[in-house]
Protein backbone atom coordinates (compact mmCIF):
# COMPACT_ATOMS: atom_id res chain seq x y z
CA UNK A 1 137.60 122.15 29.44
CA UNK A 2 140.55 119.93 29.13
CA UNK A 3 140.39 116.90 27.44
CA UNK A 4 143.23 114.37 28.44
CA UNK A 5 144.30 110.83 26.36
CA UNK A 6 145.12 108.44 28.47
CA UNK A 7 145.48 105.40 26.06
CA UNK A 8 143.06 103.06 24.76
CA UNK A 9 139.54 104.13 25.54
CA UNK A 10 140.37 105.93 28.88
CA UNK A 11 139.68 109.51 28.62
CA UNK A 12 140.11 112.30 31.22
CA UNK A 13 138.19 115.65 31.83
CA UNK A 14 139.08 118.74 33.84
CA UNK A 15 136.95 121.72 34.32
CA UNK A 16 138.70 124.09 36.87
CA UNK A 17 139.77 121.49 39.72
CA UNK A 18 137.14 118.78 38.94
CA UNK A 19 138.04 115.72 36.84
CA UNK A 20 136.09 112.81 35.21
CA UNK A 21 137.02 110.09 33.95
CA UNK A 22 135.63 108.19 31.18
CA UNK A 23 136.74 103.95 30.57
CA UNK A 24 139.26 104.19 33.51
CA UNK A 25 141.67 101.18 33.81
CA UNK A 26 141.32 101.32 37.32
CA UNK A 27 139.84 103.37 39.41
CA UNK A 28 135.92 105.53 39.64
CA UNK A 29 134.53 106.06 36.22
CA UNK A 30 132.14 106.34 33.94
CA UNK A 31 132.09 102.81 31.67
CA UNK A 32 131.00 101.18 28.30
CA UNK A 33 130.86 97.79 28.79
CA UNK A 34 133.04 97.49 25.36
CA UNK A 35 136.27 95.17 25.65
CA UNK A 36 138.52 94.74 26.68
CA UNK A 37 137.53 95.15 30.20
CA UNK A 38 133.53 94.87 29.88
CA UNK A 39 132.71 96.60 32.70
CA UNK A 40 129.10 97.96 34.01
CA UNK A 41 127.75 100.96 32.45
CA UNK A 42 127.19 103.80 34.34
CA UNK A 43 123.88 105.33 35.18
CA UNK A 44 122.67 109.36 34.77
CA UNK A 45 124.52 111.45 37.42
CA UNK A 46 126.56 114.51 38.10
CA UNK A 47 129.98 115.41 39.93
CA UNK A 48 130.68 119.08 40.03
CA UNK A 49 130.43 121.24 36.79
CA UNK A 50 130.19 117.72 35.30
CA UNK A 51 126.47 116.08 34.68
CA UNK A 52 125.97 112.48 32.25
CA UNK A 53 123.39 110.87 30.86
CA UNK A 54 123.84 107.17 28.52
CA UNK A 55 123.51 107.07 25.50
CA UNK A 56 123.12 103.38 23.69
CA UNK A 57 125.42 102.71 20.69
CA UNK A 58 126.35 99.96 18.42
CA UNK A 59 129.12 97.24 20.06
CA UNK A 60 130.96 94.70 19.90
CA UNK A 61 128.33 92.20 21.16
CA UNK A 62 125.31 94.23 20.53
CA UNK A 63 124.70 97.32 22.03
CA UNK A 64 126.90 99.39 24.26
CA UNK A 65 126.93 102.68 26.69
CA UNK A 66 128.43 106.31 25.49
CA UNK A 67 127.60 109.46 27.65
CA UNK A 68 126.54 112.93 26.74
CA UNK A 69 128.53 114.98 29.00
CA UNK A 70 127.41 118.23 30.11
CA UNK A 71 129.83 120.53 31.36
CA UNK A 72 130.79 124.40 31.39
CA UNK A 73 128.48 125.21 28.72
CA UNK A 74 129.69 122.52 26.80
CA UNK A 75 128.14 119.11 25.14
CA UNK A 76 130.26 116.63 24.63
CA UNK A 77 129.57 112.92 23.61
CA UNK A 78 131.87 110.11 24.74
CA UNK A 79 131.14 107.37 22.06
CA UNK A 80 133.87 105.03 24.01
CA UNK A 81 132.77 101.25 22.66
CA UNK A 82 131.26 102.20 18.79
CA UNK A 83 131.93 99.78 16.26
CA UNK A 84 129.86 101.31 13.66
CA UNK A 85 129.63 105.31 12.11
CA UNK A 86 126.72 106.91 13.55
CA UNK A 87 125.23 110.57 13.49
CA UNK A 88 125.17 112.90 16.59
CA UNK A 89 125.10 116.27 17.67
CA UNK A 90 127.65 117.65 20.21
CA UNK A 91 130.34 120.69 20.84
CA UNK A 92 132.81 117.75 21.15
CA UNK A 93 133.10 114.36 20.09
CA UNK A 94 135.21 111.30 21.44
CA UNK A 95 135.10 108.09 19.40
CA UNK A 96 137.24 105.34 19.35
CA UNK A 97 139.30 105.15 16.04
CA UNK A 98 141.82 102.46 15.89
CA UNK A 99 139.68 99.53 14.75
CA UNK A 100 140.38 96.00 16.20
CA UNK A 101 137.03 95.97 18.69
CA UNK A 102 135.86 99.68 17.76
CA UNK A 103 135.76 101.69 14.96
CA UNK A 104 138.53 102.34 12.82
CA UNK A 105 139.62 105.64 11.22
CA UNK A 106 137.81 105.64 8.35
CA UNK A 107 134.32 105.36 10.15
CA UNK A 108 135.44 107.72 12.83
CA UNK A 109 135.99 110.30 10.12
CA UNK A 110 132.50 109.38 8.64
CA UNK A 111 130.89 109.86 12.03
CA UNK A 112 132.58 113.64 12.07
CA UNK A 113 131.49 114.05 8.22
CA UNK A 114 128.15 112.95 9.37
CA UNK A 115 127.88 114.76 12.95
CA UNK A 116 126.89 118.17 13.94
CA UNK A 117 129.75 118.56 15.99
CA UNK A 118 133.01 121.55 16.17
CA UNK A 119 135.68 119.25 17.34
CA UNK A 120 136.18 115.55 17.50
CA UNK A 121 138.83 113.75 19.09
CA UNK A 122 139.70 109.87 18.37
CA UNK A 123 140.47 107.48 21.21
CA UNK A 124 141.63 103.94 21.46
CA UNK A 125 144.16 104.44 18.95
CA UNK A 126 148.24 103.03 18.48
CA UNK A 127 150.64 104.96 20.23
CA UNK A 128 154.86 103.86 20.81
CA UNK A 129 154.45 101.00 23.50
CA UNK A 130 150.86 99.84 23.06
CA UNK A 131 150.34 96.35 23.05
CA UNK A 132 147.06 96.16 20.91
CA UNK A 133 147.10 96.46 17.14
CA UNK A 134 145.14 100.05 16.56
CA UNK A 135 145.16 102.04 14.02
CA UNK A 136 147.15 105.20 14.73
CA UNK A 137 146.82 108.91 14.90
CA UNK A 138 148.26 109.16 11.15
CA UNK A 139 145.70 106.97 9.66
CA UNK A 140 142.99 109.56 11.58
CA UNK A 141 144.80 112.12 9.99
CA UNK A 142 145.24 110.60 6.41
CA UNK A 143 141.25 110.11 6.41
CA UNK A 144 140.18 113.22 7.85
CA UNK A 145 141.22 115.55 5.19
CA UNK A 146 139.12 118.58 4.87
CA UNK A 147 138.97 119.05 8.62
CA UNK A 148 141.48 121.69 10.63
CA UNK A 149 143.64 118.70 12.25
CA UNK A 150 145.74 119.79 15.24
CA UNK A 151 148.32 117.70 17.09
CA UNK A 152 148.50 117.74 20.88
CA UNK A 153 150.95 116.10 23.50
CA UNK A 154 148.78 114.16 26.13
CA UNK A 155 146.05 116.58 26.34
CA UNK A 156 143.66 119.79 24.73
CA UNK A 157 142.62 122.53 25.75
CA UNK A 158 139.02 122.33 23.79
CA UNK A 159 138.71 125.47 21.47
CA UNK A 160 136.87 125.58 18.19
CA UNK A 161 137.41 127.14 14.46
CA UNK A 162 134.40 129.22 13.32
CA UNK A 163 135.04 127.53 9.69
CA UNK A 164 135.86 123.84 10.06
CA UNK A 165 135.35 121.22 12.46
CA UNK A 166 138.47 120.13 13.94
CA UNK A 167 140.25 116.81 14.81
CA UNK A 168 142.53 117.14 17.75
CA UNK A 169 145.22 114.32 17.43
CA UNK A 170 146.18 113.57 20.89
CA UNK A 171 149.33 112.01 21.50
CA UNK A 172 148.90 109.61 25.04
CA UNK A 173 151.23 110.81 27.96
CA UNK A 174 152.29 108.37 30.48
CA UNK A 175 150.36 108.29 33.82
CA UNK A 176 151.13 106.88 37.39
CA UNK A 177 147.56 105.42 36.83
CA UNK A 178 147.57 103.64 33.79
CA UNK A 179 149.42 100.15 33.48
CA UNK A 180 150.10 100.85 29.87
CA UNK A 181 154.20 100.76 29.28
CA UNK A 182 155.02 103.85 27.53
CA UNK A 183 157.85 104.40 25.13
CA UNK A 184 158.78 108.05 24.11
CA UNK A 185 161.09 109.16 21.54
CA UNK A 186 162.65 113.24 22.74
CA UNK A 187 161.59 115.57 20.12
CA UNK A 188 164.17 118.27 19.19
């Protein structure tokens, strides 16, 4: 499985040719109802490999929708609109990190240090061009110490060290979908 950053909350999967999509800007989706957007949560269902169920967390304004994602063997749980460290058991997690109206890094990291999980990716982060006041990627990696930390350019290919639990640190890519406004410095 492929696991894609987007920016903000939207997250993409890809399994062979299928894809899902998880807090879309635009477009079909599976949704939160967390800011900004506050869209309708999705019900159970299944698209290819790909098969969802909600999960209720703790929100902004009280309680909102995360999935556990079923998919090539693997579990992972989409934890899009959290505001508050919680416990859960998964292959993969996705969590928002970057604080403002979701959790920031320090209780994403808590949520890993709490979770039964192998890898755990944060979402909803700053990247260069983002117009919302996140936390970034090095403030995920400054508080997750202890855990195999990997970088990745726009997406990860989900893989798992039999010691540690990893954090994959996924830089956003631009995307003829999103209306975010991407700036990108070339890296020698």
């Amino acid at each position: 499985m492929i696991v894609r950053a987007m920016g903000g909350l939207w997250v993409e999967l890809e399994l062979g040719r299928y894809k899902l999509s998880l807090e879309p800007d635009r477009g079909p989706g599976l949704f939160t109802g967390s800011p900004p957007f506050y869209r309708s949560p999705s019900p159970p269902g299944s698209s290819g490999p790909f098969s969802w169920r909600p999960v209720e967390l703790e929100g902004l304004r009280g309680r909102v929708t995360g999935y556990e994602i079923s998919a090539g063997g693997l579990k992972l749980l989409y934890a899009g609109g959290a505001l508050r460290p919680f416990s859960a058991e998964a292959d993969v997690l996705v969590a928002p990190a970057g604080g403002l109206w979701y959790m920031d890094a320090k209780a994403f990291c808590e949520t890993v240090r709490r979770s039964s999980v192998k890898a755990a990716v944060p979402v909803a982060v700053w990247y260069p061009g983002s117009k919302r006041s996140f936390e970034g990627l090095e403030e995920v990696r400054r508080e997750c110490r202890g855990f195999r930390r990997i970088r990745a350019e726009g997406e990860w290919s989900v893989n798992f060290d039999p010691v540690k639990a990893t954090i994959a640190l996924i830089d956003p890519v631009p995307s003829v979908h999103s209306r975010h406004k991407f700036i990108r410095n070339d890296r020698q």
